[in-house]
Every structure is written in structure tokens, then in C-alpha cells.
PDB file of N, CA and C in Angstrom:
ATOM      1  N   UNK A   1       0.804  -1.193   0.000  1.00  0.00           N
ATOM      2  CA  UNK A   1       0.000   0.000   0.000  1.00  0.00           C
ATOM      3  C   UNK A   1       0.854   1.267   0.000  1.00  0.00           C
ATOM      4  N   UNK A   2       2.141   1.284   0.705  1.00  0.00           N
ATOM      5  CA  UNK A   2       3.019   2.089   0.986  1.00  0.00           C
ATOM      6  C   UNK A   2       3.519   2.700  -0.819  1.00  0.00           C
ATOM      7  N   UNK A   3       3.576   2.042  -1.321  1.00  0.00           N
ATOM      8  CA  UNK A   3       3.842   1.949  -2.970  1.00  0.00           C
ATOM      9  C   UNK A   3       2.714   2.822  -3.609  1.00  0.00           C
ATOM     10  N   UNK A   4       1.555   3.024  -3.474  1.00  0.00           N
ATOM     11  CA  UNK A   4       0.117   3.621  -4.056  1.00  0.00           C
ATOM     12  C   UNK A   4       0.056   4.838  -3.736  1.00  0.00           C
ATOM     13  N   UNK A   5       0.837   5.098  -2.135  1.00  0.00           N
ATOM     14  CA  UNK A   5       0.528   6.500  -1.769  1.00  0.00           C
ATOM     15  C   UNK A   5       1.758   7.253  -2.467  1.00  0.00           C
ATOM     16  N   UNK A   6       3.235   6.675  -2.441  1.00  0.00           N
ATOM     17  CA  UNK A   6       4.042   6.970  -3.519  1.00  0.00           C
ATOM     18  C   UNK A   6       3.897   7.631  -4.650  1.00  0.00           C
ATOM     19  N   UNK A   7       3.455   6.381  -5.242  1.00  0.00           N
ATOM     20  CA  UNK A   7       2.950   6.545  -6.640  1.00  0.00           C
ATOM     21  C   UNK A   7       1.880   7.378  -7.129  1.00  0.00           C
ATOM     22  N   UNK A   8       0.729   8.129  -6.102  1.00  0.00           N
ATOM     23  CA  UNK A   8       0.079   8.888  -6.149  1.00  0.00           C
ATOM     24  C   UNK A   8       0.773  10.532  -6.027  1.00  0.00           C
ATOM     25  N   UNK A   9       1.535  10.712  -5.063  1.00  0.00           N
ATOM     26  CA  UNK A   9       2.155  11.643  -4.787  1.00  0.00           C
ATOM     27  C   UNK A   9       3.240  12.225  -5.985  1.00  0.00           C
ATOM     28  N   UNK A  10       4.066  11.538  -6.905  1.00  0.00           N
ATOM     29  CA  UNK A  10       5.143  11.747  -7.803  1.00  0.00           C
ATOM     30  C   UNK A  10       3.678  11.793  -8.799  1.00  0.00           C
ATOM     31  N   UNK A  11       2.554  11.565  -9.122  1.00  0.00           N
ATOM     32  CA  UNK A  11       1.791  11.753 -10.311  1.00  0.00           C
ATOM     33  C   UNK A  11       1.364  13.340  -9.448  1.00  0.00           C
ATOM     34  N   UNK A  12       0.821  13.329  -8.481  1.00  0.00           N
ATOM     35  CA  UNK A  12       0.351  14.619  -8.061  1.00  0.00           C
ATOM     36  C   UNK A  12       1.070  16.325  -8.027  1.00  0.00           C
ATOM     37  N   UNK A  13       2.502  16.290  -7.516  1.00  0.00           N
ATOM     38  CA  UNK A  13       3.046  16.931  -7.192  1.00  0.00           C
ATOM     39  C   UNK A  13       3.570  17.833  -8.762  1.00  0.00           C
ATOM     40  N   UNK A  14       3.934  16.746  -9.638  1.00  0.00           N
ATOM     41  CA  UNK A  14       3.942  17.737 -10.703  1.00  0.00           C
ATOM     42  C   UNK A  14       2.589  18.642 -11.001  1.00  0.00           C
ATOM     43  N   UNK A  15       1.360  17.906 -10.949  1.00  0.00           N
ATOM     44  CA  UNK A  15       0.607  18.442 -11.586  1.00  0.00           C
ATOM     45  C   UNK A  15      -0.106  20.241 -10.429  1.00  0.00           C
ATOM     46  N   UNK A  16       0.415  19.731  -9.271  1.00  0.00           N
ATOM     47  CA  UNK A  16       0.368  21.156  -8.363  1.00  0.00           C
ATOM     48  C   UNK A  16       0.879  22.262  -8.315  1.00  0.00           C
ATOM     49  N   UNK A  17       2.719  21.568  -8.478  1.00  0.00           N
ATOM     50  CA  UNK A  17       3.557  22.287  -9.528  1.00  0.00           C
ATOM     51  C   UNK A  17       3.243  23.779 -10.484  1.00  0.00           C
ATOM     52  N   UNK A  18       2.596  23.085 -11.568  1.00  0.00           N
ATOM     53  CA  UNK A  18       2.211  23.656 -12.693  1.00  0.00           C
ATOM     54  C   UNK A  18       1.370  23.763 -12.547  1.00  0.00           C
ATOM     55  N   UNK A  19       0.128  24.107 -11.421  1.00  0.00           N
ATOM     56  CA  UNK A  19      -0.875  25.403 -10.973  1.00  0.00           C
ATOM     57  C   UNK A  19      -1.234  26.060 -10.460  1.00  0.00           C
ATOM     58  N   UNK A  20       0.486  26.134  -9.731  1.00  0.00           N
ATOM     59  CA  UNK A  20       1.384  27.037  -8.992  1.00  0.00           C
ATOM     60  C   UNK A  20       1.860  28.153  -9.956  1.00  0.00           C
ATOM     61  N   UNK A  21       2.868  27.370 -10.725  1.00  0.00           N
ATOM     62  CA  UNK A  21       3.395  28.183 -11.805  1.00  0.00           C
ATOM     63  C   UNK A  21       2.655  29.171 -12.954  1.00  0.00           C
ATOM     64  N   UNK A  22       1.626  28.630 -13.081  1.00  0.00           N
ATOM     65  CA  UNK A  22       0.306  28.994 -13.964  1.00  0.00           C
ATOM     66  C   UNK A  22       0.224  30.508 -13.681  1.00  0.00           C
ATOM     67  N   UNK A  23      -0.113  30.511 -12.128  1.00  0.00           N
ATOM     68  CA  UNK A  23      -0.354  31.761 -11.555  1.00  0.00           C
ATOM     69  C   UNK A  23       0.241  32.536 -10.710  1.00  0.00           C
ATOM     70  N   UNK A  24       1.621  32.164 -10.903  1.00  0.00           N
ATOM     71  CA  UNK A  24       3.147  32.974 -10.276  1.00  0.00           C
ATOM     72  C   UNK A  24       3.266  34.330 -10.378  1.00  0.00           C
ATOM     73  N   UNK A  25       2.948  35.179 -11.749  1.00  0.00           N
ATOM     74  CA  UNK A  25       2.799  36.409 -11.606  1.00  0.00           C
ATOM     75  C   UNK A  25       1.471  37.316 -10.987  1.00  0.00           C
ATOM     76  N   UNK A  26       0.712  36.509 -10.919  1.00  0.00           N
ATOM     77  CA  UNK A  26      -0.727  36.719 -10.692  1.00  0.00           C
ATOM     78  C   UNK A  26      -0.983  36.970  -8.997  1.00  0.00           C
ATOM     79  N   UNK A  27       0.159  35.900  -8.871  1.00  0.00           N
ATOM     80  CA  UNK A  27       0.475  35.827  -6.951  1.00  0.00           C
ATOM     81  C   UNK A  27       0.931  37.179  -6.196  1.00  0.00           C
ATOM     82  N   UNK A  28       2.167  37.141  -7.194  1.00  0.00           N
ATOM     83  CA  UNK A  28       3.429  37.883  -6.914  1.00  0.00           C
ATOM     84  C   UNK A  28       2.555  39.269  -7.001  1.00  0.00           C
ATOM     85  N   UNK A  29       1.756  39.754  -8.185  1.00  0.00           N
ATOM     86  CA  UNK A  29       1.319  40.539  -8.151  1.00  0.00           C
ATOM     87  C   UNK A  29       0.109  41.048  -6.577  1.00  0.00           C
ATOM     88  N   UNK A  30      -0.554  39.976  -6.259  1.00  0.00           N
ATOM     89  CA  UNK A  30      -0.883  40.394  -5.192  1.00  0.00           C
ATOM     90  C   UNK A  30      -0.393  40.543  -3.742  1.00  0.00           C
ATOM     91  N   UNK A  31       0.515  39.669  -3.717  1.00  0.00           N
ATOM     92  CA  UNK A  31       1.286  39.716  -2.786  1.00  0.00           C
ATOM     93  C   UNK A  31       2.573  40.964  -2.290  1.00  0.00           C
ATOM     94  N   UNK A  32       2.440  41.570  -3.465  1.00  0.00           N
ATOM     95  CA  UNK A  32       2.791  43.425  -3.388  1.00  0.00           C
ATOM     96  C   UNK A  32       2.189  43.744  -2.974  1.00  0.00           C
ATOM     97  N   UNK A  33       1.085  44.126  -3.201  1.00  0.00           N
ATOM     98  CA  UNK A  33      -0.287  44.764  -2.551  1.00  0.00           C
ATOM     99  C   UNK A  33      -0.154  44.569  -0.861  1.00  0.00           C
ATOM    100  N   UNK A  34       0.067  43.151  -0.466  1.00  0.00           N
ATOM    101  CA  UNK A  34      -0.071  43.279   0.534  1.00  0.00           C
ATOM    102  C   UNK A  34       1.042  43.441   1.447  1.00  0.00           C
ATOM    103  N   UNK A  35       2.359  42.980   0.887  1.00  0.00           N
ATOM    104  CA  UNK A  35       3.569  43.831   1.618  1.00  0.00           C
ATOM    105  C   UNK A  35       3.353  45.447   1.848  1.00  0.00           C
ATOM    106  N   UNK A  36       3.050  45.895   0.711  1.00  0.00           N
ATOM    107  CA  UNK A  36       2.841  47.532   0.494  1.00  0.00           C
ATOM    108  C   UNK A  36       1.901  47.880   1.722  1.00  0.00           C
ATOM    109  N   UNK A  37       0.890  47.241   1.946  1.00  0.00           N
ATOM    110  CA  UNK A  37      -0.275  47.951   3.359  1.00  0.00           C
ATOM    111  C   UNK A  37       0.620  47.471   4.677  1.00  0.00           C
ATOM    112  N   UNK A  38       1.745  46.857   4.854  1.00  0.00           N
ATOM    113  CA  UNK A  38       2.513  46.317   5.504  1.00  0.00           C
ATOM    114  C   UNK A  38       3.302  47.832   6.169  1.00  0.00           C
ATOM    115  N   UNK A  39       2.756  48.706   7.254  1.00  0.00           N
ATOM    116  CA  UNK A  39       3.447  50.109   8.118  1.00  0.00           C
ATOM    117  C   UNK A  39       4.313  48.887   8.523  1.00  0.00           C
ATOM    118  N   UNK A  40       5.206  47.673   9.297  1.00  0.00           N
ATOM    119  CA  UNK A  40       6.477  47.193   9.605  1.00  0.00           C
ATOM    120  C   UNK A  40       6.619  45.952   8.090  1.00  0.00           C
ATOM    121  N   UNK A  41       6.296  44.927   9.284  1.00  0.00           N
ATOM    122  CA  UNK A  41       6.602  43.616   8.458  1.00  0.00           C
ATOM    123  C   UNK A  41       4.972  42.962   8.727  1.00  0.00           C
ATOM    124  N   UNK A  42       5.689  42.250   7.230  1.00  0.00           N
ATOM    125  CA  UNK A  42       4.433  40.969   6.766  1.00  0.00           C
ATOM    126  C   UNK A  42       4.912  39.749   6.453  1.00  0.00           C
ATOM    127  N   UNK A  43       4.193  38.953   6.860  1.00  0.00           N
ATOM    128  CA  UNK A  43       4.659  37.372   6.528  1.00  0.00           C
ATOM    129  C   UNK A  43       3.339  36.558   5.757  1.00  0.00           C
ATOM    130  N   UNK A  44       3.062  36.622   5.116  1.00  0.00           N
ATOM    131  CA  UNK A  44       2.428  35.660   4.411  1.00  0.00           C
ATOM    132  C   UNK A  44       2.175  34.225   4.775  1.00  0.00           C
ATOM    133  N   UNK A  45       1.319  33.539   4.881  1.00  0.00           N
ATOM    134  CA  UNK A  45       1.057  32.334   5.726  1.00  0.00           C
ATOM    135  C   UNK A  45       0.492  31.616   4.847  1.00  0.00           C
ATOM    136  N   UNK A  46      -0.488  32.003   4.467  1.00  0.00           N
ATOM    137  CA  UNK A  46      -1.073  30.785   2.950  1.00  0.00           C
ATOM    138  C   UNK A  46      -1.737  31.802   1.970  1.00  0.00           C
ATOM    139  N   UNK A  47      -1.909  30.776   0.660  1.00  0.00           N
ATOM    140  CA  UNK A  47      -2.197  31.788  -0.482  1.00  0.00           C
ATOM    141  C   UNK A  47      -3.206  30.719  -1.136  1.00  0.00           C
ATOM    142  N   UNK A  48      -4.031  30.853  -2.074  1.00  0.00           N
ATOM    143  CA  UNK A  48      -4.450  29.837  -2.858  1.00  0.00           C
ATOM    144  C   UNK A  48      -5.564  31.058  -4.274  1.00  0.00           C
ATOM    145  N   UNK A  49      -5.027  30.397  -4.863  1.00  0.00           N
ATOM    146  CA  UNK A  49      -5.431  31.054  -6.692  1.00  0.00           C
ATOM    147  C   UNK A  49      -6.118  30.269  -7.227  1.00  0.00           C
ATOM    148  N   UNK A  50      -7.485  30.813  -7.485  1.00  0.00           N
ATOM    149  CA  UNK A  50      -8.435  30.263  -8.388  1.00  0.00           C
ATOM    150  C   UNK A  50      -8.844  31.025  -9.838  1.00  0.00           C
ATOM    151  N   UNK A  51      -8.690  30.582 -10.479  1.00  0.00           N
ATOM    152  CA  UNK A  51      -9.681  31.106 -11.887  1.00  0.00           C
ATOM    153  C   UNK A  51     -10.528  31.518 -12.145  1.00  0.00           C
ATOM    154  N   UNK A  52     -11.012  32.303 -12.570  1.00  0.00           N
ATOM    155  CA  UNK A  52     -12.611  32.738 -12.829  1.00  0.00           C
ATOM    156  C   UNK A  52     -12.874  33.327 -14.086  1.00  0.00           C
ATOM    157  N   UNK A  53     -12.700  32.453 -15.216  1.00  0.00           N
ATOM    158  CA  UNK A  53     -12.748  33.448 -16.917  1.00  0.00           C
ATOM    159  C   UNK A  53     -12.038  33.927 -16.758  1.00  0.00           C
ATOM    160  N   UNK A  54     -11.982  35.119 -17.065  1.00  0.00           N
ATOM    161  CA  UNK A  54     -10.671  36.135 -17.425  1.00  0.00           C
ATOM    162  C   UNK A  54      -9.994  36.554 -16.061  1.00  0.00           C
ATOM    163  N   UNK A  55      -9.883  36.222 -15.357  1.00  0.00           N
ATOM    164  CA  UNK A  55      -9.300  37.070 -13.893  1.00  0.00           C
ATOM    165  C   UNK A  55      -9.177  35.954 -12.602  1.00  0.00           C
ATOM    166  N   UNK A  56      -8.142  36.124 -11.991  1.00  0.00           N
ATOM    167  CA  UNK A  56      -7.847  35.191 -11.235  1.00  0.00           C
ATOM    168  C   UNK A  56      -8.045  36.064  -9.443  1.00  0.00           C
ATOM    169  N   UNK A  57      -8.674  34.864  -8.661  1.00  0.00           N
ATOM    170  CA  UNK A  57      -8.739  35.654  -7.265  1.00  0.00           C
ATOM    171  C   UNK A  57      -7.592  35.016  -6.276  1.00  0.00           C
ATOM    172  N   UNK A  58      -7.288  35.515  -5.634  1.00  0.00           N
ATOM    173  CA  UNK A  58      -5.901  34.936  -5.086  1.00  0.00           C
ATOM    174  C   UNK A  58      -6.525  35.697  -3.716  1.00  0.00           C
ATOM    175  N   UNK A  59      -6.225  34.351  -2.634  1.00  0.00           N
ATOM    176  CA  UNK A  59      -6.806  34.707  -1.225  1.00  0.00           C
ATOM    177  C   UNK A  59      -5.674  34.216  -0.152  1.00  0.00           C
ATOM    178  N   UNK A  60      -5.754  34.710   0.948  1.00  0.00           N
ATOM    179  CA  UNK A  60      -4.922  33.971   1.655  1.00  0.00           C
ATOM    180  C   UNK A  60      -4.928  34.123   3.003  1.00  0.00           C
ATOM    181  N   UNK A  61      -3.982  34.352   3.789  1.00  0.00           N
ATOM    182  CA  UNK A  61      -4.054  34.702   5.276  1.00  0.00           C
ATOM    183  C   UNK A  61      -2.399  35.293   5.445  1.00  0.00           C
ATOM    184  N   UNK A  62      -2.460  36.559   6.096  1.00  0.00           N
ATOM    185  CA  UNK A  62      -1.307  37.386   6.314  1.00  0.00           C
ATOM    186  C   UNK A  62      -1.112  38.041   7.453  1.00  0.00           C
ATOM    187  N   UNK A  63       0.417  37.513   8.466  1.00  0.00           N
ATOM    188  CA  UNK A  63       0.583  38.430  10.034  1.00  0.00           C
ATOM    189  C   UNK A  63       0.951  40.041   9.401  1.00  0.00           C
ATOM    190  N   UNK A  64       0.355  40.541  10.022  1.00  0.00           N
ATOM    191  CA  UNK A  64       1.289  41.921   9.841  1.00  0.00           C
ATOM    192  C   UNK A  64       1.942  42.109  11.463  1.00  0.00           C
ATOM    193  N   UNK A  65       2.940  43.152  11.692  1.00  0.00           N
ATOM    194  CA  UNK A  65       3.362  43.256  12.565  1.00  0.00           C
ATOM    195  C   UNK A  65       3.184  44.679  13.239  1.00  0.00           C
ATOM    196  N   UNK A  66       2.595  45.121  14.262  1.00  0.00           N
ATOM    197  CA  UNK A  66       2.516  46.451  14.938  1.00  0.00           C
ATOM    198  C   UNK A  66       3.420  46.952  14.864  1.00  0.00           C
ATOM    199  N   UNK A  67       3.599  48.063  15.609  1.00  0.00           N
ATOM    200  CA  UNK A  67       4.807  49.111  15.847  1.00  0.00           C
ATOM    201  C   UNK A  67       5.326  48.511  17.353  1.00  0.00           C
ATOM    202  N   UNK A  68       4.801  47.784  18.405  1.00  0.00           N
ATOM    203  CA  UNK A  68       5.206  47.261  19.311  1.00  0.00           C
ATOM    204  C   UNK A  68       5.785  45.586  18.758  1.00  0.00           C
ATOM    205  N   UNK A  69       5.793  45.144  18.084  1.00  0.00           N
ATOM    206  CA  UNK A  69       6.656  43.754  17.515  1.00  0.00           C
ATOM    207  C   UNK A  69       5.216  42.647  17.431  1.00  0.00           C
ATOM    208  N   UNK A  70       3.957  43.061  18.205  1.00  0.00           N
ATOM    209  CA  UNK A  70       3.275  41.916  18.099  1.00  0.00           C
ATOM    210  C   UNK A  70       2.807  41.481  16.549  1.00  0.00           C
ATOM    211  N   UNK A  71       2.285  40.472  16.596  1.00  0.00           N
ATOM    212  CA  UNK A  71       1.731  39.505  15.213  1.00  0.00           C
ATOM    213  C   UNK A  71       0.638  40.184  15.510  1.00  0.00           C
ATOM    214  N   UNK A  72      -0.241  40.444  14.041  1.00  0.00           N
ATOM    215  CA  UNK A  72      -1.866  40.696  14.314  1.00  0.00           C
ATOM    216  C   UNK A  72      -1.814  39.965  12.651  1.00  0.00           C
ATOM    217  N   UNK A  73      -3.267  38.757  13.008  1.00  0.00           N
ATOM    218  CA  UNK A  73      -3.787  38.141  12.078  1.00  0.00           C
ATOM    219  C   UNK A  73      -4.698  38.904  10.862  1.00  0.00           C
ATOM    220  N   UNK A  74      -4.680  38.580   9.784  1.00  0.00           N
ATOM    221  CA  UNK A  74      -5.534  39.330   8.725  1.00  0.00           C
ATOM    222  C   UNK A  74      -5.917  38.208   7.507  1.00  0.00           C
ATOM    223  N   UNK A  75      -6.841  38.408   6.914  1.00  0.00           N
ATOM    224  CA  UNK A  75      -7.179  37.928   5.750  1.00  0.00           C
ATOM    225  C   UNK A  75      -7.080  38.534   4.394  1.00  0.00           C
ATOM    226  N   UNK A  76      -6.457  38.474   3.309  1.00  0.00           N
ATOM    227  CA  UNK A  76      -6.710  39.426   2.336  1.00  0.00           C
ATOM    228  C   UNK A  76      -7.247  38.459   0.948  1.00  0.00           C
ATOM    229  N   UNK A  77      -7.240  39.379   0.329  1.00  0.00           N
ATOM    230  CA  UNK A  77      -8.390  38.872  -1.510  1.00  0.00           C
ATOM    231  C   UNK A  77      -8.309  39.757  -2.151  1.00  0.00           C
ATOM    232  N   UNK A  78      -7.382  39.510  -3.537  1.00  0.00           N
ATOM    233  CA  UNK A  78      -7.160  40.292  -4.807  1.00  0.00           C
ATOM    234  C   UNK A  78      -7.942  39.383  -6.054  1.00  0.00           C
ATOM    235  N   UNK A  79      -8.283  40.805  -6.576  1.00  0.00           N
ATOM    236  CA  UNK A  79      -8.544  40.437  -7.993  1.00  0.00           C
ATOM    237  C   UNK A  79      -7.504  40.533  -8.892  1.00  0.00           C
ATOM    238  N   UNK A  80      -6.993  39.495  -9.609  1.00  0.00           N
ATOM    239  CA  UNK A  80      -5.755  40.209 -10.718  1.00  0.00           C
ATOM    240  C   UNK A  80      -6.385  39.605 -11.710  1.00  0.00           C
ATOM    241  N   UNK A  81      -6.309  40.697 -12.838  1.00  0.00           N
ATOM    242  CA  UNK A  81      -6.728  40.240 -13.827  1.00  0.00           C
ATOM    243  C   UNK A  81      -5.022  39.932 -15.436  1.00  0.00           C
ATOM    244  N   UNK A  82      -5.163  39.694 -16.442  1.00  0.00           N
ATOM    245  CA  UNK A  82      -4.180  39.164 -17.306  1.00  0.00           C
ATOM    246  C   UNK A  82      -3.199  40.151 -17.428  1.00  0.00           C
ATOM    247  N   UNK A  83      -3.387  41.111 -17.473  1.00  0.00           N
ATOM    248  CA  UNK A  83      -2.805  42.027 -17.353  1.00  0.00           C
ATOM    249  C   UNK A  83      -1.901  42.378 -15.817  1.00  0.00           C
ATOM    250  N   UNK A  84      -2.044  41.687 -15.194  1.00  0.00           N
ATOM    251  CA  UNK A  84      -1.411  41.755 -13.717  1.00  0.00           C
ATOM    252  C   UNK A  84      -1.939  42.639 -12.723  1.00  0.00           C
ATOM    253  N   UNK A  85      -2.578  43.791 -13.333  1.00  0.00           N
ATOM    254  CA  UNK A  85      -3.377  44.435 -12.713  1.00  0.00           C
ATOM    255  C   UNK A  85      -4.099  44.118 -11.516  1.00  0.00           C
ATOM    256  N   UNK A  86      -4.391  45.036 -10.654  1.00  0.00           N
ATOM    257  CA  UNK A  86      -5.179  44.691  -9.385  1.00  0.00           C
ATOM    258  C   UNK A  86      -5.830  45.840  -9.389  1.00  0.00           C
ATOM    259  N   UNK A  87      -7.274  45.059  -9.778  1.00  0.00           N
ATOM    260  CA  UNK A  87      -8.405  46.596  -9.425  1.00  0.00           C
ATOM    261  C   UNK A  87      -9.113  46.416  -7.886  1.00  0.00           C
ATOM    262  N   UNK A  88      -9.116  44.874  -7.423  1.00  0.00           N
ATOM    263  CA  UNK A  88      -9.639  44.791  -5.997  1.00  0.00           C
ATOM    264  C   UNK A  88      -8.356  44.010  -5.174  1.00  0.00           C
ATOM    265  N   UNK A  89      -8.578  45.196  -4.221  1.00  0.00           N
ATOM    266  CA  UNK A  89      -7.557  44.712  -3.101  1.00  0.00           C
ATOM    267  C   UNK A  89      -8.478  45.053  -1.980  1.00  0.00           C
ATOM    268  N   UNK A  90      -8.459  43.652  -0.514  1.00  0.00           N
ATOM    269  CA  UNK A  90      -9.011  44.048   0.557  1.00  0.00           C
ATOM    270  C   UNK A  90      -8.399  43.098   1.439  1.00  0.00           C
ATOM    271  N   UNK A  91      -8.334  43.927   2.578  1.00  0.00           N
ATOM    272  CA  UNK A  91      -7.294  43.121   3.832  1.00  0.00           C
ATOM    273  C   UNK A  91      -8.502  43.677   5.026  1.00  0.00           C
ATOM    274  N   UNK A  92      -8.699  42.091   6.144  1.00  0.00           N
ATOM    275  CA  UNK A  92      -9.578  42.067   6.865  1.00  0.00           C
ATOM    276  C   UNK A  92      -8.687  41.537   8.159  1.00  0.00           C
ATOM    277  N   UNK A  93      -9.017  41.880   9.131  1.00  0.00           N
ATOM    278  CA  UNK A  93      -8.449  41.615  10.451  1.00  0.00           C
ATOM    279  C   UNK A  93      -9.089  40.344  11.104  1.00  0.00           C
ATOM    280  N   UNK A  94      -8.097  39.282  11.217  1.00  0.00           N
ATOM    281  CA  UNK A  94      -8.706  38.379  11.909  1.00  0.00           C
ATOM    282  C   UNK A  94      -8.790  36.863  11.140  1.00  0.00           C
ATOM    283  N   UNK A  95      -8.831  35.772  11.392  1.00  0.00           N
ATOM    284  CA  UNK A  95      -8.757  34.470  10.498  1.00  0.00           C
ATOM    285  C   UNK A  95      -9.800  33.919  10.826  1.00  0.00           C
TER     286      UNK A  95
END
């Protein structure tokens, strides 16, 4: 059985791979956005990119950091469309 989960994983991993890569600039592009609302530091925690016709939404979960060093949790959600563009950007407090 040890062999199936293997063998599932080396068929899978490429194909995650490449819908990762798909939407690398699309990421990157939002993930400016949210360094940029970043007054210290930001760390990025998870991301995930979906499709939608012409425009991709890219969501995720992001610490920002106070002016006293603490973590404060947030949620954010861009629209990027082919053009790399971002006409919706929104960052929400809290997970």
C-alpha cells in the first residue's frame, strides 16, 4: 500500500507544480499589494489562486506586525486580472 501513496504523490506533485506556476505572476502581483499595506513587516502564511474566466482571485491569510513587535492576524483577496493588474484589493483583520 506504501507503494500507491508513492505513486500517487510523484503523479500529483507535478501536476500542483504547474498550478502554482500557472499563476506565479498573478500571486506575486498580489502579494505586493499586501507587503505595500505592511506600516512594519508581513509574513504571508497561505495563499491559494483560483480562476474565474478572465481574472484570477488569489486569497490567503497574512501576520502583519505592529509598531510594538506583536503579530496581528488578517485575511486578504485580490482580484488580478491578465494584465497583472489589481483593481480589488481588501485586507480584513482576523482568520
Amino acid at each position: 500500500m506504501k507503494w500507491k501513496r508513492t505513486f500517487g504523490t510523484l503523479i500529483l506533485l507535478p501536476l500542483l507544480a504547474s498550478c502554482g506556476a500557472q499563476h506565479e505572476e498573478k500571486i506575486n502581483a498580489c502579494h505586493q499589494r499586501v507587503h505595500q499595506r505592511a506600516k512594519n513587516t508581513a509574513e504571508i502564511v497561505t495563499t491559494e489562486a483560483k480562476e474565474d474566466k478572465w481574472k484570477v482571485v488569489v486569497r490567503g491569510k497574512v501576520k502583519y506586525q505592529n509598531g510594538f513587535g506583536a503579530w496581528v492576524n488578517h485575511k486578504y483577496a485580490c482580484t488580478v486580472f491578465s494584465d497583472n493588474s489589481v483593481p480589488f484589493f481588501e485586507v480584513t483583520e482576523g482568520w
